[in-house]
C-alpha atoms as a PDB file:
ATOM      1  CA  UNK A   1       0.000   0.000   0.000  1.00  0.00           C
ATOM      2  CA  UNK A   2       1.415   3.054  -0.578  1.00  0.00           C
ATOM      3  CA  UNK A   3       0.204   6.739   1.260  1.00  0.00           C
ATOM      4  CA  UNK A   4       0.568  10.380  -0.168  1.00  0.00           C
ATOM      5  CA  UNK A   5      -0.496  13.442   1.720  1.00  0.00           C
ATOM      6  CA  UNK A   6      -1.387  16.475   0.467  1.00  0.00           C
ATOM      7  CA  UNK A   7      -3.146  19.600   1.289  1.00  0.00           C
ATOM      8  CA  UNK A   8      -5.848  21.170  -0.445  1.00  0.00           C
ATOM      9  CA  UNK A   9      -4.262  24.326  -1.651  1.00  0.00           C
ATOM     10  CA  UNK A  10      -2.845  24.256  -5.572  1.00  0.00           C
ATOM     11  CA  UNK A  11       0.597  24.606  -6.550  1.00  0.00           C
ATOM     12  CA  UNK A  12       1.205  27.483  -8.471  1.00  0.00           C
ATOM     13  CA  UNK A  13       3.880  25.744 -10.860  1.00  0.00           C
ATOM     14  CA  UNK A  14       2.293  22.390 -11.385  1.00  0.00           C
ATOM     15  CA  UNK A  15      -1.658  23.144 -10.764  1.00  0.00           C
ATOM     16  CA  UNK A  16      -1.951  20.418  -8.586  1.00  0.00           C
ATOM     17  CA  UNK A  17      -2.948  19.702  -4.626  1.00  0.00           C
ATOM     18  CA  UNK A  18       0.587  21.287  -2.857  1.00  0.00           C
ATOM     19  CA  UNK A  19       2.590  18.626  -0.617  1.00  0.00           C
ATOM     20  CA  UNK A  20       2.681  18.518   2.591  1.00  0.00           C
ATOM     21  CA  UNK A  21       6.615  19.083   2.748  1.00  0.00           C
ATOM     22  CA  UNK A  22       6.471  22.299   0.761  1.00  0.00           C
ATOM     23  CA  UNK A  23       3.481  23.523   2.943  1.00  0.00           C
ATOM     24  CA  UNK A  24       5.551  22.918   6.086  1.00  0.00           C
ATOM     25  CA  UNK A  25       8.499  24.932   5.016  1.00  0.00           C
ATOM     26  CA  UNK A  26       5.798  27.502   3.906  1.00  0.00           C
ATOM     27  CA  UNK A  27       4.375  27.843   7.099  1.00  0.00           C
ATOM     28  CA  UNK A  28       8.152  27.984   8.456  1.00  0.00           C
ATOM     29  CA  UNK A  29       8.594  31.338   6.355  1.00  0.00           C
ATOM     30  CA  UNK A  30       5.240  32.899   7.073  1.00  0.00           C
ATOM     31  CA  UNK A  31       6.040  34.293  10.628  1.00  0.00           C
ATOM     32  CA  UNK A  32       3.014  32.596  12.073  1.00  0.00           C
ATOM     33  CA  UNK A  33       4.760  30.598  14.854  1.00  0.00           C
ATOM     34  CA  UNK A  34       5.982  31.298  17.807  1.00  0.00           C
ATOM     35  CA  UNK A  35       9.672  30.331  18.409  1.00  0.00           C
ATOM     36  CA  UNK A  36       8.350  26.895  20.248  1.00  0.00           C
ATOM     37  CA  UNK A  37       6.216  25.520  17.188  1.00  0.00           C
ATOM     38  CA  UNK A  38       9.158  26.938  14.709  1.00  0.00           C
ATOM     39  CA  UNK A  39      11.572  24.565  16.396  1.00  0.00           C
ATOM     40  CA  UNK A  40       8.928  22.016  16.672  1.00  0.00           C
ATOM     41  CA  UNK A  41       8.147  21.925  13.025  1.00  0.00           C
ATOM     42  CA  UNK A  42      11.614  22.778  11.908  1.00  0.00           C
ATOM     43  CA  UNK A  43      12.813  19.531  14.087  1.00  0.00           C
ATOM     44  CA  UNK A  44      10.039  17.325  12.111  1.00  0.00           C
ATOM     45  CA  UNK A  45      11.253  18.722   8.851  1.00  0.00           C
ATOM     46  CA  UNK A  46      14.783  18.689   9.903  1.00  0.00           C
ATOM     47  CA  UNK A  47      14.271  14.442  10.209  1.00  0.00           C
ATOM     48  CA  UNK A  48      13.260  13.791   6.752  1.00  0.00           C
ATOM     49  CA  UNK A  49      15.721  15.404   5.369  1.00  0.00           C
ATOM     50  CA  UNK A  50      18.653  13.085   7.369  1.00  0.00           C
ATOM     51  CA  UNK A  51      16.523  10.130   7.186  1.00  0.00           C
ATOM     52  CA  UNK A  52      14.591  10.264   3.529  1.00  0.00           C
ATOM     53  CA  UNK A  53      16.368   9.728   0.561  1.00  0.00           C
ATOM     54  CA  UNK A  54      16.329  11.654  -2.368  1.00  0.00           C
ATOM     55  CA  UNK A  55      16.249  10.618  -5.815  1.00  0.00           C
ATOM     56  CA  UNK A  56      19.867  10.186  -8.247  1.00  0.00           C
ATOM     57  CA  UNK A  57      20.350  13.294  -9.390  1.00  0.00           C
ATOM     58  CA  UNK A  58      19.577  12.226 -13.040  1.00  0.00           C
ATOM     59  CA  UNK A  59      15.735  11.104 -12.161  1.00  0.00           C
ATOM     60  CA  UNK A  60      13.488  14.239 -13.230  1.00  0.00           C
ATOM     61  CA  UNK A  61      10.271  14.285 -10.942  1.00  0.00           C
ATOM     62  CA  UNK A  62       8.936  16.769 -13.314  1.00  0.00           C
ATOM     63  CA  UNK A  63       5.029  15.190 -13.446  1.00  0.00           C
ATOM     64  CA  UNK A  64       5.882  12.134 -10.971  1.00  0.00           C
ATOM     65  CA  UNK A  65       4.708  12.291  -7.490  1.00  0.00           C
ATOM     66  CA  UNK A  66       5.844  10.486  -4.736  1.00  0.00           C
ATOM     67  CA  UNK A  67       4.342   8.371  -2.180  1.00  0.00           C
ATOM     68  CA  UNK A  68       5.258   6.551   1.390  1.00  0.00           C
ATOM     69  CA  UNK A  69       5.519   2.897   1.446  1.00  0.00           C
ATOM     70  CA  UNK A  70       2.958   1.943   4.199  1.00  0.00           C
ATOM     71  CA  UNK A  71       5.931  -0.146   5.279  1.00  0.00           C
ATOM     72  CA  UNK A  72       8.107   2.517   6.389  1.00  0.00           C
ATOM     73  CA  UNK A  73       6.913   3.051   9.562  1.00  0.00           C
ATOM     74  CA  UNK A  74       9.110   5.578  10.890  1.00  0.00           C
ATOM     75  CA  UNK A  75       8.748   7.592   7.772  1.00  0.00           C
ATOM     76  CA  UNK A  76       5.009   7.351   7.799  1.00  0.00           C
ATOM     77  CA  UNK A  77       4.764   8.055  11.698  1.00  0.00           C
ATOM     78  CA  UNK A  78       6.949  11.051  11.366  1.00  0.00           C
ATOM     79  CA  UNK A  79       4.624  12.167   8.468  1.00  0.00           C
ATOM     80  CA  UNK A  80       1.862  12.073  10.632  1.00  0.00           C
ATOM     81  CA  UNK A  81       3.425  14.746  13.032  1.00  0.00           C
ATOM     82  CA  UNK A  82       3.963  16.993  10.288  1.00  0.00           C
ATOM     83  CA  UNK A  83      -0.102  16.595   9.011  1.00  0.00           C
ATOM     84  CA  UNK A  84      -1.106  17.398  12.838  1.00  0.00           C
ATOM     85  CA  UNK A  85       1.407  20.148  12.957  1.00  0.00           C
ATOM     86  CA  UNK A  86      -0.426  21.642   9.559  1.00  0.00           C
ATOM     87  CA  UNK A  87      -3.859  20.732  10.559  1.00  0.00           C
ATOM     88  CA  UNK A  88      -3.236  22.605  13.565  1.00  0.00           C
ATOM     89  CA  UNK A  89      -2.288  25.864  11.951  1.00  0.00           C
ATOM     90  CA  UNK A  90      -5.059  25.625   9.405  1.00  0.00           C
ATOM     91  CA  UNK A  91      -3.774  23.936   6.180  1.00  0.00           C
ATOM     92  CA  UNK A  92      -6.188  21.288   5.217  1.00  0.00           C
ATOM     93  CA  UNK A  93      -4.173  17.840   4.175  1.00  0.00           C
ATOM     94  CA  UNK A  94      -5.760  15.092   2.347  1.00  0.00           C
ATOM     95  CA  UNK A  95      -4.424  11.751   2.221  1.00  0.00           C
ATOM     96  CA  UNK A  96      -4.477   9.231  -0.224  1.00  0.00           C
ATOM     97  CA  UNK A  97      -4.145   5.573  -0.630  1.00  0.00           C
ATOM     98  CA  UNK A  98      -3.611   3.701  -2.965  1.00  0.00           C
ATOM     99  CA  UNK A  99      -3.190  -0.678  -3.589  1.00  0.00           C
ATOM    100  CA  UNK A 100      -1.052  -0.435  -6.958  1.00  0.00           C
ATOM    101  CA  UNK A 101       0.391   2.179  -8.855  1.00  0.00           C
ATOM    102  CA  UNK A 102       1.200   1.937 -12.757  1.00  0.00           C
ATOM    103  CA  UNK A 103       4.184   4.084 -13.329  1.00  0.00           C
ATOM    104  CA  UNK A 104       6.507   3.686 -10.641  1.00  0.00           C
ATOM    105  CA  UNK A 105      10.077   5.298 -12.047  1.00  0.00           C
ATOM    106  CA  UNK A 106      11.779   5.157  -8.550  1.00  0.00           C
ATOM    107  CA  UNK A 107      11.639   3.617  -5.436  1.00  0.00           C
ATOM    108  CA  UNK A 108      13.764   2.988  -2.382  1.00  0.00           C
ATOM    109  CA  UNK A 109      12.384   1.349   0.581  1.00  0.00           C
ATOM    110  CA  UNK A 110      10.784   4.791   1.805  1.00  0.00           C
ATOM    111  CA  UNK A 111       8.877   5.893  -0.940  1.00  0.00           C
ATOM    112  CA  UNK A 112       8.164   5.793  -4.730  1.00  0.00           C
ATOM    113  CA  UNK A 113       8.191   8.101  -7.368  1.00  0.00           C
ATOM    114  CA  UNK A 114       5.319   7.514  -9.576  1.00  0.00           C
ATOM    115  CA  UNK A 115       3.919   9.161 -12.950  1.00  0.00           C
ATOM    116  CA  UNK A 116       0.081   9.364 -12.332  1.00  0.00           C
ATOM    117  CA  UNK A 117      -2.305   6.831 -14.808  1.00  0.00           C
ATOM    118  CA  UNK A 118      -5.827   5.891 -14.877  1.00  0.00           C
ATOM    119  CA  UNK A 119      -5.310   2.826 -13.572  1.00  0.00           C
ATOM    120  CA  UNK A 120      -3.873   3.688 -10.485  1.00  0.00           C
ATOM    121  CA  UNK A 121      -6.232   2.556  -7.271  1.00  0.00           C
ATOM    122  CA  UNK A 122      -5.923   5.725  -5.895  1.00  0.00           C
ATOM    123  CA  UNK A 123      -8.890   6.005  -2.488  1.00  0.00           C
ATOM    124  CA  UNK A 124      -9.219   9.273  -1.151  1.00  0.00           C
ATOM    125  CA  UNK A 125      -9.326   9.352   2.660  1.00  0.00           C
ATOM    126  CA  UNK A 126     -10.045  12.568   5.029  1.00  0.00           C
END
């Protein structure tokens, strides 16, 4: 099973539902939080990028988007901070699930990168 969270605010560059990452560092330079919840959410942010790999150099993620493996456990309880942390501060995050994706173009044992298709079993879930 594989897990992607989003919020419900579009991306200016790609027209899509923003991710969660990019909303958290958002929120970081907005000047909304008080110097506990900026270390607090800096910390959570701070721990994926140590522990979550990053694609070659040579993969472009231009249309792919990239989801948890509902196997990492660490990965996908440390996400779950960062959705509370945003729900908290009023950024709406979605999260989807999904059985099988088509066009998986990278993987480690985190995460995939995936182009979207059709036949995707992609289940919303609030």
């Amino acid at each position: 099973m594989y897990l992607r969270f989003v919020t419900t605010q579009i991306d200016e560059v790609s027209h899509k539902p923003q991710g969660i990452f990019q909303a958290g560092y958002e929120l970081l330079e907005a000047g909304e939080l008080n110097a506990d919840e900026w270390k607090q959410l800096r910390s959570v942010l701070d721990w994926f990028v140590v522990n979550l790999p990053t694609p070659p150099e040579q993969f472009r993620a231009s249309r792919a988007t990239f989801w948890f493996r509902s196997s990492a456990h660490e990965s996908v309880n440390r996400i779950w901070e960062l959705v509370e942390f945003l729900r908290q501060h009023g950024r709406y995050v979605e999260v989807y699930k999904c059985r099988h994706l088509r066009n998986i173009h990278w993987y480690d044992h985190f995460q995939v990168a995936a182009y979207p298709s059709h036949e995707d079993g992609k289940v919303t879930v609030q």
